[in-house]
N, C-alpha and C. Protein backbone atom coordinates (compact mmCIF):
# COMPACT_ATOMS: atom_id res chain seq x y z
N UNK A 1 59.91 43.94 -2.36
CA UNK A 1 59.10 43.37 -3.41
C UNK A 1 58.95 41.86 -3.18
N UNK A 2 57.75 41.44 -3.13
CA UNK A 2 57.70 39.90 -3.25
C UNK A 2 58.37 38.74 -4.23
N UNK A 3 58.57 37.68 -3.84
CA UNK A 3 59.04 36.92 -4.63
C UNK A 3 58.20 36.42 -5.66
N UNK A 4 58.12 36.25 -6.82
CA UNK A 4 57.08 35.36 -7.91
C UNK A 4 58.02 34.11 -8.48
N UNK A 5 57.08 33.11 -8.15
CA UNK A 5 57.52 32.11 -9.14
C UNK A 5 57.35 30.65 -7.90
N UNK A 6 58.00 29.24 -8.16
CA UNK A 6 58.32 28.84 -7.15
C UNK A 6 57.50 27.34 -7.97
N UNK A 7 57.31 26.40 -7.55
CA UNK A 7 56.69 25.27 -7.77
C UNK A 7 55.73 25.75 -8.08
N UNK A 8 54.90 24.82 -9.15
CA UNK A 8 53.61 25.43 -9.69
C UNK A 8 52.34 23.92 -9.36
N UNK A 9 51.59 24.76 -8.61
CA UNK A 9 50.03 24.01 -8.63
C UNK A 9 49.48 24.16 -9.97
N UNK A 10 48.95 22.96 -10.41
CA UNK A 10 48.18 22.64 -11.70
C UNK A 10 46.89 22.26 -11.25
N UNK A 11 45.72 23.06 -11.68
CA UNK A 11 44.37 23.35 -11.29
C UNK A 11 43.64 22.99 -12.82
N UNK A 12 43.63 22.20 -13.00
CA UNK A 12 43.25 22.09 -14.54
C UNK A 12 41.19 22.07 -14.38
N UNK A 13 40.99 23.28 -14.35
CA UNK A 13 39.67 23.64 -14.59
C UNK A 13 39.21 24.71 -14.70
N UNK A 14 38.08 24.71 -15.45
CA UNK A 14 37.43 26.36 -15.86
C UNK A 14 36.91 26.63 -14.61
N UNK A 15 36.46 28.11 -14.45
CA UNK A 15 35.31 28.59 -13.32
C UNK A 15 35.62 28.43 -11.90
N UNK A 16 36.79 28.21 -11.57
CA UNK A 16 37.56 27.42 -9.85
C UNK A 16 36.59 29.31 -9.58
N UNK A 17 35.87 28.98 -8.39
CA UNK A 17 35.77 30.02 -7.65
C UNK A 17 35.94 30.37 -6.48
N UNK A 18 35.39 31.70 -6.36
CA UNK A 18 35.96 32.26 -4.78
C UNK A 18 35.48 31.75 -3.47
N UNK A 19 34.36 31.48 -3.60
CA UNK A 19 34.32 30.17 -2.88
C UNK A 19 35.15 28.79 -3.06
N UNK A 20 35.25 28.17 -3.58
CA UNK A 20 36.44 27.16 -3.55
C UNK A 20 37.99 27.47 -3.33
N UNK A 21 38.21 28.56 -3.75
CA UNK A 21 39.53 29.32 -3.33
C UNK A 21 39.69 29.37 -1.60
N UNK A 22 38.53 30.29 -1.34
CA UNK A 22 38.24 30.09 0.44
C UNK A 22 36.70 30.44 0.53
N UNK A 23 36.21 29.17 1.35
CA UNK A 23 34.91 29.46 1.30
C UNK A 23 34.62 30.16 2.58
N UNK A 24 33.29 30.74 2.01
CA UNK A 24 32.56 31.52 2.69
C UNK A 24 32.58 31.67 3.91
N UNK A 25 32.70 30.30 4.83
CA UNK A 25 32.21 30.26 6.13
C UNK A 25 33.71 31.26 6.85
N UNK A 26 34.70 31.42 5.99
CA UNK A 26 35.81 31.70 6.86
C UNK A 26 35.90 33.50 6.58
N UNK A 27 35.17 34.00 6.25
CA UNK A 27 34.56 35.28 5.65
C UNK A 27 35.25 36.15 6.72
N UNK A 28 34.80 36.22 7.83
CA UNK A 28 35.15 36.96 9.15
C UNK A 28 36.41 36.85 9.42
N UNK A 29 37.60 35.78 9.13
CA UNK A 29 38.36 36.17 9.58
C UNK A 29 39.06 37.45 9.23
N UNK A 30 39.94 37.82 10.30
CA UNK A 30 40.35 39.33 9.71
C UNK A 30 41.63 39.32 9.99
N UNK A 31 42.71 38.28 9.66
CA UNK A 31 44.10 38.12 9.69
C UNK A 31 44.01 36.91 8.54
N UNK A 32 45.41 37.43 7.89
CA UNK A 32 45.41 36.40 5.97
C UNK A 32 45.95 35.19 6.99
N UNK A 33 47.11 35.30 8.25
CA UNK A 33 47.20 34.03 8.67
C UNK A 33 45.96 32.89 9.34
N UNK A 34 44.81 33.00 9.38
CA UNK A 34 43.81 32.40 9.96
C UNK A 34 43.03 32.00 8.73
N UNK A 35 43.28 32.00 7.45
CA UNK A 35 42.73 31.53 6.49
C UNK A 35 43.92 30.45 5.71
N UNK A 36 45.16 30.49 6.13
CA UNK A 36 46.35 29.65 5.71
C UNK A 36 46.12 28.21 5.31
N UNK A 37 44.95 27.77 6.23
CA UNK A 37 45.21 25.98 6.42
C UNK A 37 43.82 25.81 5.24
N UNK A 38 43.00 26.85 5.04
CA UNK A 38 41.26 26.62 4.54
C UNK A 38 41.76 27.10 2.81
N UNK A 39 42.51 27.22 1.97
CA UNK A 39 43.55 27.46 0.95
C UNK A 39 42.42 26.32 0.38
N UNK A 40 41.37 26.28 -0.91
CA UNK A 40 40.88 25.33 -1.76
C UNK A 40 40.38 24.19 -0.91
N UNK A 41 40.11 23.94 0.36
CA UNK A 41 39.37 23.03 0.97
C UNK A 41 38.00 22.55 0.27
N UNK A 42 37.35 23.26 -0.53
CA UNK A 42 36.25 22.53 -1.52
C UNK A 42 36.47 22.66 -2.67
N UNK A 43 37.92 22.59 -3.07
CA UNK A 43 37.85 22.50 -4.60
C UNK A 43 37.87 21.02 -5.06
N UNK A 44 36.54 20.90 -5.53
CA UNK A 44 36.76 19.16 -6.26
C UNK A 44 37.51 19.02 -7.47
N UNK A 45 38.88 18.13 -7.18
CA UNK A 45 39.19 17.72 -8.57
C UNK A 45 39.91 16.21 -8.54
N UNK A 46 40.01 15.75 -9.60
CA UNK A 46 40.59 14.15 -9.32
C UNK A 46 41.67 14.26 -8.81
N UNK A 47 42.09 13.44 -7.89
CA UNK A 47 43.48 13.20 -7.36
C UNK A 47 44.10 14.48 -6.35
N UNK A 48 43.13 15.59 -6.08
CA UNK A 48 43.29 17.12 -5.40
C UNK A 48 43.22 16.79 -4.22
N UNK A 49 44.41 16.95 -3.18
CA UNK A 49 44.21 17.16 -1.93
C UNK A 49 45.30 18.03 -1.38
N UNK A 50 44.33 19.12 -0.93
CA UNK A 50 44.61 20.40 -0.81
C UNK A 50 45.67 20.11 0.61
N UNK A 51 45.25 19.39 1.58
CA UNK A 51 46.47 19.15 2.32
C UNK A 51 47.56 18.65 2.05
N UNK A 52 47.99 18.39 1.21
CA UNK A 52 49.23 17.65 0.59
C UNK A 52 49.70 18.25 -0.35
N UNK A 53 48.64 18.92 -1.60
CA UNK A 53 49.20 19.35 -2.69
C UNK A 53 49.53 21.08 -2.98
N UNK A 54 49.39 21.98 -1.96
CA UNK A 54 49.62 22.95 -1.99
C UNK A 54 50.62 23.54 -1.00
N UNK A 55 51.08 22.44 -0.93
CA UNK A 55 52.52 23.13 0.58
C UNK A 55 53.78 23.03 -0.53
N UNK A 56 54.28 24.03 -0.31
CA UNK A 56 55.32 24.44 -0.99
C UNK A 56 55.18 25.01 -2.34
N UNK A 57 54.06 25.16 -2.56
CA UNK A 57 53.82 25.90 -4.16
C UNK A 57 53.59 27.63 -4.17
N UNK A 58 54.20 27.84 -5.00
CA UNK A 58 54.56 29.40 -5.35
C UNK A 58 53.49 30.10 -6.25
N UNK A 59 52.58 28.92 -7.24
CA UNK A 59 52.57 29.40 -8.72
C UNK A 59 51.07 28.65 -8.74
N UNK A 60 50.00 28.88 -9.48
CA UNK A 60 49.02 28.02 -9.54
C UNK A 60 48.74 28.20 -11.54
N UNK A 61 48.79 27.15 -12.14
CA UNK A 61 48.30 27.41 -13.60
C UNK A 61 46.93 26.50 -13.46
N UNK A 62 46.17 27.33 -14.14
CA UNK A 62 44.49 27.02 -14.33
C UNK A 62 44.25 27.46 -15.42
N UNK A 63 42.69 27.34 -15.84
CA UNK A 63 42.25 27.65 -17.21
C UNK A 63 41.26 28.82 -17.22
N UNK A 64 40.16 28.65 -17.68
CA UNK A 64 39.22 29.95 -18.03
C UNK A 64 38.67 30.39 -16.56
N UNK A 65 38.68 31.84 -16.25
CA UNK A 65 38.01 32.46 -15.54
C UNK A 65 37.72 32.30 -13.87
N UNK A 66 39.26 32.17 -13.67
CA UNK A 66 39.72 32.05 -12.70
C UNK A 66 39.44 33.36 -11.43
N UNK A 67 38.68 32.97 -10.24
CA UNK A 67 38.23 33.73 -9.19
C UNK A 67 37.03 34.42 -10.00
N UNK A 68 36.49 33.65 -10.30
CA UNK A 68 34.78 33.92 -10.24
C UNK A 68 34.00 33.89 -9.22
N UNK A 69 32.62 34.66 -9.17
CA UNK A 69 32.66 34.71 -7.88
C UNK A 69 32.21 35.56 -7.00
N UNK A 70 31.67 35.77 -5.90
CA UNK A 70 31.75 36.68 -5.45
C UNK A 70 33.01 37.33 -5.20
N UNK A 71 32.80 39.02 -4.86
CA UNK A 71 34.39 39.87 -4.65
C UNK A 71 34.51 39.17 -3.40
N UNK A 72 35.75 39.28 -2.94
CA UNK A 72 36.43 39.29 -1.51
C UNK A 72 37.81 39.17 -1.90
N UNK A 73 38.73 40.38 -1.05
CA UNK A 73 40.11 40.30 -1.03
C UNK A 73 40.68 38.83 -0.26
N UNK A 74 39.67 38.39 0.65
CA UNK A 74 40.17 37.03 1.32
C UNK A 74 40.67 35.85 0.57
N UNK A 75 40.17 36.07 -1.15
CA UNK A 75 40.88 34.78 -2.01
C UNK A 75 42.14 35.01 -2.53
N UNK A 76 42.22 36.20 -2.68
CA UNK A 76 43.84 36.59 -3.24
C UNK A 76 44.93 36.46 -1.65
N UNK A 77 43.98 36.50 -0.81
CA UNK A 77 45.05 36.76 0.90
C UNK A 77 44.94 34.94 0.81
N UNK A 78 44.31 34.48 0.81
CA UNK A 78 44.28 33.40 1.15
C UNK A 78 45.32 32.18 0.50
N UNK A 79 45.79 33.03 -0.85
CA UNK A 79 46.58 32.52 -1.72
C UNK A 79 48.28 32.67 -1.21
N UNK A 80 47.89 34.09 -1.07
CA UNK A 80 48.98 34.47 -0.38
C UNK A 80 49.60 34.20 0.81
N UNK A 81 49.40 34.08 1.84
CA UNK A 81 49.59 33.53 2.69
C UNK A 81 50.34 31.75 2.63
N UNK A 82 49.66 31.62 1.68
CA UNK A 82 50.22 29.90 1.77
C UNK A 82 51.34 30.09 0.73
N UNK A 83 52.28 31.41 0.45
CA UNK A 83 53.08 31.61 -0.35
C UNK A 83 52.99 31.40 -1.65
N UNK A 84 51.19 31.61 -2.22
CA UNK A 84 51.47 31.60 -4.10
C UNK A 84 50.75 33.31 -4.36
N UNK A 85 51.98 33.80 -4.80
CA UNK A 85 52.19 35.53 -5.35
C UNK A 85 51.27 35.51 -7.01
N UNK A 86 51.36 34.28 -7.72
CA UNK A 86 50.62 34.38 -9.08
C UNK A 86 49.83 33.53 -9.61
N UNK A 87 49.14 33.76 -10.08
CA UNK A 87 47.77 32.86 -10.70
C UNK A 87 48.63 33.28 -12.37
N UNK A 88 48.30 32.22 -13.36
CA UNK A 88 48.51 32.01 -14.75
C UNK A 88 46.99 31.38 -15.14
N UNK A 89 46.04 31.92 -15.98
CA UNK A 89 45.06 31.65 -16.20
C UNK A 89 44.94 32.12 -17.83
N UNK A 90 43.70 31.66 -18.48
CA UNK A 90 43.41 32.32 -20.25
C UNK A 90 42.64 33.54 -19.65
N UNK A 91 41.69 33.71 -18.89
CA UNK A 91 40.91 35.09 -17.89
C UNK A 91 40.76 34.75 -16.67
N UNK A 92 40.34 35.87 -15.91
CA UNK A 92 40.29 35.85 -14.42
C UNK A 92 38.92 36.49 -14.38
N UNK A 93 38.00 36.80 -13.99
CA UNK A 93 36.80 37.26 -13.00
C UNK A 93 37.80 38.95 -12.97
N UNK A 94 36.84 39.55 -13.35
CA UNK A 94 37.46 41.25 -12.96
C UNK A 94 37.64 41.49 -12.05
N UNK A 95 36.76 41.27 -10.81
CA UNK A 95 37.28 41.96 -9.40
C UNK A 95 38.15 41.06 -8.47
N UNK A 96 38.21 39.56 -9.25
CA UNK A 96 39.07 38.60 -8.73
C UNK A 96 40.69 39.24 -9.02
N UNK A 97 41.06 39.71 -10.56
CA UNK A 97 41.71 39.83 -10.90
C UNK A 97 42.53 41.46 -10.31
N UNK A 98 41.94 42.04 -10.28
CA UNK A 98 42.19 43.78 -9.41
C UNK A 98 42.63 43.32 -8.19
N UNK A 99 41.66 42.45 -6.95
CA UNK A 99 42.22 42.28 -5.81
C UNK A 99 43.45 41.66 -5.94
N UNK A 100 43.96 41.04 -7.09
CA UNK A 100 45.65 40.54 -6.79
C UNK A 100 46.39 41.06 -6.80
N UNK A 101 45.99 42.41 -7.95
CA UNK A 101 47.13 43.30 -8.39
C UNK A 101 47.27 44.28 -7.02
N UNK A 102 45.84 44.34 -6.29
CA UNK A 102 45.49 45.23 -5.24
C UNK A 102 46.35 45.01 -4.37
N UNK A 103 46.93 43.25 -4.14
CA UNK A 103 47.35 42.75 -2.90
C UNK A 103 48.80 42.70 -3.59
N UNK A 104 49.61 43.06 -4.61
CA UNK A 104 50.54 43.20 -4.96
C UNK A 104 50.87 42.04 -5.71
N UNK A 105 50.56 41.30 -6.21
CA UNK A 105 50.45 39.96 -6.59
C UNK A 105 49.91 39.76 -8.22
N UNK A 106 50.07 38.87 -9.14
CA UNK A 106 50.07 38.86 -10.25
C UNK A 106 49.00 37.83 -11.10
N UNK A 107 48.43 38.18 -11.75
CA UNK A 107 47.37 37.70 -12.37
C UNK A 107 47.75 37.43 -13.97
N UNK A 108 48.37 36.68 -14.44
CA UNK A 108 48.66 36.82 -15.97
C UNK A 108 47.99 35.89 -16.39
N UNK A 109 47.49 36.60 -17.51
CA UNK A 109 46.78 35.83 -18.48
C UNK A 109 47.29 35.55 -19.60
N UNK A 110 46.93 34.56 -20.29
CA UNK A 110 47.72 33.41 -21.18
C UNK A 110 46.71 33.27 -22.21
N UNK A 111 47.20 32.98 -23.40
CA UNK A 111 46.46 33.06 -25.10
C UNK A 111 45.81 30.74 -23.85
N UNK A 112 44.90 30.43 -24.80
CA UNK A 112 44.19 28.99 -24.24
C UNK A 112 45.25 28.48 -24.91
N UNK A 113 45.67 28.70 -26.01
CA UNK A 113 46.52 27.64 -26.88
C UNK A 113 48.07 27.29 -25.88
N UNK A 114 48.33 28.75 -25.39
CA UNK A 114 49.83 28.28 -24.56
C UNK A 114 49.33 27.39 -23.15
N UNK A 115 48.00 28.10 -22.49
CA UNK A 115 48.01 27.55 -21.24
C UNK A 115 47.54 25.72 -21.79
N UNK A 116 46.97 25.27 -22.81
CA UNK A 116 47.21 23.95 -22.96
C UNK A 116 48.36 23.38 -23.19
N UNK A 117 49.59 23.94 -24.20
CA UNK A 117 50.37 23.66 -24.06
C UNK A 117 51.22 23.65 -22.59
N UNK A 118 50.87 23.91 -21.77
CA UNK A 118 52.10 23.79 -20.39
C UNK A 118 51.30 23.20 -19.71
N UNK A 119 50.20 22.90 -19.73
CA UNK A 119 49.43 21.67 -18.95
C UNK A 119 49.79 20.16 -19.97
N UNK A 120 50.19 20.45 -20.83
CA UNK A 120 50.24 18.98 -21.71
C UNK A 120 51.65 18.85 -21.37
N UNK A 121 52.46 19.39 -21.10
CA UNK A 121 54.27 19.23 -21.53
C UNK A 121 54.63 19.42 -19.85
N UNK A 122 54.01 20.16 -19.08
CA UNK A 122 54.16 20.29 -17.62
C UNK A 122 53.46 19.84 -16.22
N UNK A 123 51.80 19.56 -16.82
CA UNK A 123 51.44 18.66 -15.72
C UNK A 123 51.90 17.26 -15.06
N UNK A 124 51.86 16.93 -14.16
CA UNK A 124 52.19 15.70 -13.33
C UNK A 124 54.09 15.42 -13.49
N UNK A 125 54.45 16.85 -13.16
CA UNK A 125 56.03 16.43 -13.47
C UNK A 125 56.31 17.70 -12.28
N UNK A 126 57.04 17.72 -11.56
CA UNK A 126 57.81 18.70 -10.65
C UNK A 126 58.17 19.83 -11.34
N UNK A 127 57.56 20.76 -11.26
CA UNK A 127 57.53 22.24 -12.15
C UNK A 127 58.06 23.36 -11.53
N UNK A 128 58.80 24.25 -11.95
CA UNK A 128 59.17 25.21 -11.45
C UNK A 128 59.13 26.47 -11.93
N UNK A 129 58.16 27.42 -11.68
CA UNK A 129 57.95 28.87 -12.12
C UNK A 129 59.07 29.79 -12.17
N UNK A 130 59.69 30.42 -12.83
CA UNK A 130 60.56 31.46 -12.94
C UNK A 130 59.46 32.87 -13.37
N UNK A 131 59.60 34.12 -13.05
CA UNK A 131 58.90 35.34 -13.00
C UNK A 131 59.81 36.29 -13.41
N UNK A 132 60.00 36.79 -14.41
CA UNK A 132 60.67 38.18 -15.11
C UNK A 132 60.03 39.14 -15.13
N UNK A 133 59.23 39.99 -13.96
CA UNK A 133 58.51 41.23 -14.46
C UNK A 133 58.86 41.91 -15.22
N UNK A 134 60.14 42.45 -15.37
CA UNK A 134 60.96 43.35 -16.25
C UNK A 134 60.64 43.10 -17.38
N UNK A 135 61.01 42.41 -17.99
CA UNK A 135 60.78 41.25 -19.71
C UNK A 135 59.42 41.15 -19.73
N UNK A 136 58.69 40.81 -18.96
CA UNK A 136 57.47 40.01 -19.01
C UNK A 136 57.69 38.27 -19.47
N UNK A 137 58.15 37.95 -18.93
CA UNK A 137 58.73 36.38 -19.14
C UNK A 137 58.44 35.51 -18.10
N UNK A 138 57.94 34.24 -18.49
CA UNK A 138 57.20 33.36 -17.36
C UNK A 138 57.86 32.02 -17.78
N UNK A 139 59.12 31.29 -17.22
CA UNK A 139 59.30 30.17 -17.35
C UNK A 139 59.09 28.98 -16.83
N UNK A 140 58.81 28.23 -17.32
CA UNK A 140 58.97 26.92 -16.85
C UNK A 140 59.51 25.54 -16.80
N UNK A 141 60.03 25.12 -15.83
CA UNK A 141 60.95 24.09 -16.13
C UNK A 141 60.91 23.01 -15.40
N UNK A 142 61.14 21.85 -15.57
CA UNK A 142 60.99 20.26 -15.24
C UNK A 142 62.23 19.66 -15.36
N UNK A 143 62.19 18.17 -15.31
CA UNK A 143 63.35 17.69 -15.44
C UNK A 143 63.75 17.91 -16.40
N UNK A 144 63.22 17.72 -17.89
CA UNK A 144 64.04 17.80 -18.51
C UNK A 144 63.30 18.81 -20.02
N UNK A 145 62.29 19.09 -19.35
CA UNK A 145 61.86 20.16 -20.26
C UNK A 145 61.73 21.83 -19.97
N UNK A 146 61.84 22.78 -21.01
CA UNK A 146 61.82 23.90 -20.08
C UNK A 146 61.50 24.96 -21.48
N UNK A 147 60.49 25.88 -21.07
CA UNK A 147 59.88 26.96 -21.94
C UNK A 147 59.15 27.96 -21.70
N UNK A 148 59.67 29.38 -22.18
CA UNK A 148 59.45 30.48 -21.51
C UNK A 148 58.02 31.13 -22.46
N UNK A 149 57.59 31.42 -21.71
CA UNK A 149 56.31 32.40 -22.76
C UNK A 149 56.16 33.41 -22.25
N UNK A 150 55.99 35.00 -23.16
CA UNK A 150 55.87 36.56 -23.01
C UNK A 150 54.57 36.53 -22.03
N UNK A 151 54.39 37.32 -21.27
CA UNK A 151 52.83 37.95 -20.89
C UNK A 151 53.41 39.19 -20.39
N UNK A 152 52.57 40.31 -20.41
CA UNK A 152 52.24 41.51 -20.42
C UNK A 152 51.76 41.80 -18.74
N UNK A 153 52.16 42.92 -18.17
CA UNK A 153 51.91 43.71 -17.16
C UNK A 153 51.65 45.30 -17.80
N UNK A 154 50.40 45.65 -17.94
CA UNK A 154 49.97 47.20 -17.96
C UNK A 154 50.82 47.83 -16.56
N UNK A 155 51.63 49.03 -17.48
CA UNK A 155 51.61 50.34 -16.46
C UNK A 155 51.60 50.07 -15.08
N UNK A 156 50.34 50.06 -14.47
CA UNK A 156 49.79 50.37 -13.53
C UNK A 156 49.98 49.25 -12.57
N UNK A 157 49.55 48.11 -13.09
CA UNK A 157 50.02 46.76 -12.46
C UNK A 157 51.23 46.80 -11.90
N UNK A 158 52.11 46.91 -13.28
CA UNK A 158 53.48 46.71 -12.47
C UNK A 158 53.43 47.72 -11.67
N UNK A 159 53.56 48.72 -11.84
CA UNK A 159 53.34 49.64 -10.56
C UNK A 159 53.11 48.86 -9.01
N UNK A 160 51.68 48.34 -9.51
CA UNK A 160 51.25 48.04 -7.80
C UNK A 160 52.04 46.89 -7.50
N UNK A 161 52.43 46.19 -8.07
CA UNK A 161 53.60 44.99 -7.79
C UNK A 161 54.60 45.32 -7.07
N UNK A 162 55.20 46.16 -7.96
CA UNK A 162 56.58 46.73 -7.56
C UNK A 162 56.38 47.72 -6.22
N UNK A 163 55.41 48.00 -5.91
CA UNK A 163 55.27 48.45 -4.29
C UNK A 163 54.99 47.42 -3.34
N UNK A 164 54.40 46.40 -3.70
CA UNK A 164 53.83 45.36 -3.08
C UNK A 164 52.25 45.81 -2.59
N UNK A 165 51.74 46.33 -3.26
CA UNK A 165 50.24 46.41 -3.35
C UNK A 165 49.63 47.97 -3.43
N UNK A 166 48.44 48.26 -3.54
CA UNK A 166 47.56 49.56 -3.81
C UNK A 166 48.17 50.35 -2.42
N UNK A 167 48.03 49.77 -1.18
CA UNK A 167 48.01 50.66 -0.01
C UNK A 167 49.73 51.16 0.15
N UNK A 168 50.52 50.12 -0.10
CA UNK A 168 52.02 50.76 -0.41
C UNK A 168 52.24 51.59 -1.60
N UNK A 169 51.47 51.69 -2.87
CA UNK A 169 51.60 52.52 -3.63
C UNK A 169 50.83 53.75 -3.44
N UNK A 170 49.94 53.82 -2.83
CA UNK A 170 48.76 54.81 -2.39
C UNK A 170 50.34 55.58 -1.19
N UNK A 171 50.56 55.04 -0.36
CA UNK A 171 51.57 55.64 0.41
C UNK A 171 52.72 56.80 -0.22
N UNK A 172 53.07 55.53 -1.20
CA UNK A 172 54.40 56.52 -2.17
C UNK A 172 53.82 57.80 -2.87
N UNK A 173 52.56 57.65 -3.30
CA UNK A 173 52.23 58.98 -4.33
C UNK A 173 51.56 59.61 -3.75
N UNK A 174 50.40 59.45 -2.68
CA UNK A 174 49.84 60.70 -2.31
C UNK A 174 49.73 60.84 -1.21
């Protein structure tokens, strides 16, 4: 089973899409390691540089409607690969959101009122994701602040988690 949790990237914007996640031009590749270094290379945001600010992060918190977009499994691989297993968003894009669970990986969604609260009390401070699938518990903690909030995994999700994706669970059952 994969690990969840880990330092958290703070993406503070609506609509980040699948193109900005990994753009287009890298479409063809057909190994998640050859998309590793191209991880948000056009995502504009103040002070964002994707070479610096996404090495070592586990966790990405963003806001509305996260992996919009065209489909492609290449934005959830692309995530993955650079070692972040979960997106924390208020919604995700539907087929954005399936390919994570697809790729074994976690998509939780958050009431707007909490995900402002942990961008107000947790941005620009060294953050650290904790992941309770069991509970459904998502913590977070800083130097000197730290607060857990419930989110929900349907059935099925956890399911594909807990195999580490559709094609390992497709294996176990039929």
């Amino acid at each position: 089973m994969k690990q969840f949790g880990g330092a958290v990237l703070f993406l503070d914007r609506n609509d980040i899409n699948t193109d900005e996640i990994i753009p287009a031009k890298y479409l063809n590749e057909s190994s998640k390691d050859a998309l590793k270094s191209n991880l948000l290379e056009d995502l504009k945001l103040p002070a964002f540089d994707p070479k610096k600010d996404i090495a070592g992060k586990g966790a990405v918190l963003s806001r509305v409607n996260f992996g919009c977009g065209s489909s492609r499994e290449h934005a959830p691989w692309a995530l993955e690969v650079n070692g972040i297993n979960i997106v924390i968003a208020e919604s995700f894009a539907r087929i954005f959101r399936q390919n994570m669970y697809n790729c074994g990986m976690i998509a939780a969604e958050l009431p707007a009122s909490i995900i402002d609260e942990l961008f107000t009390e947790f941005a620009g401070h060294s953050t650290i994701l904790s992941v309770n699938t069991e509970k459904g518990g998502l913590t977070f903690k800083s130097e000197n602040k730290e607060k857990t909030v419930p989110f929900v995994l349907k059935d099925f999700e956890k399911a594909l988690v807990d195999s580490g994706g559709w094609v390992e669970y497709a294996n176990k059952h039929y």
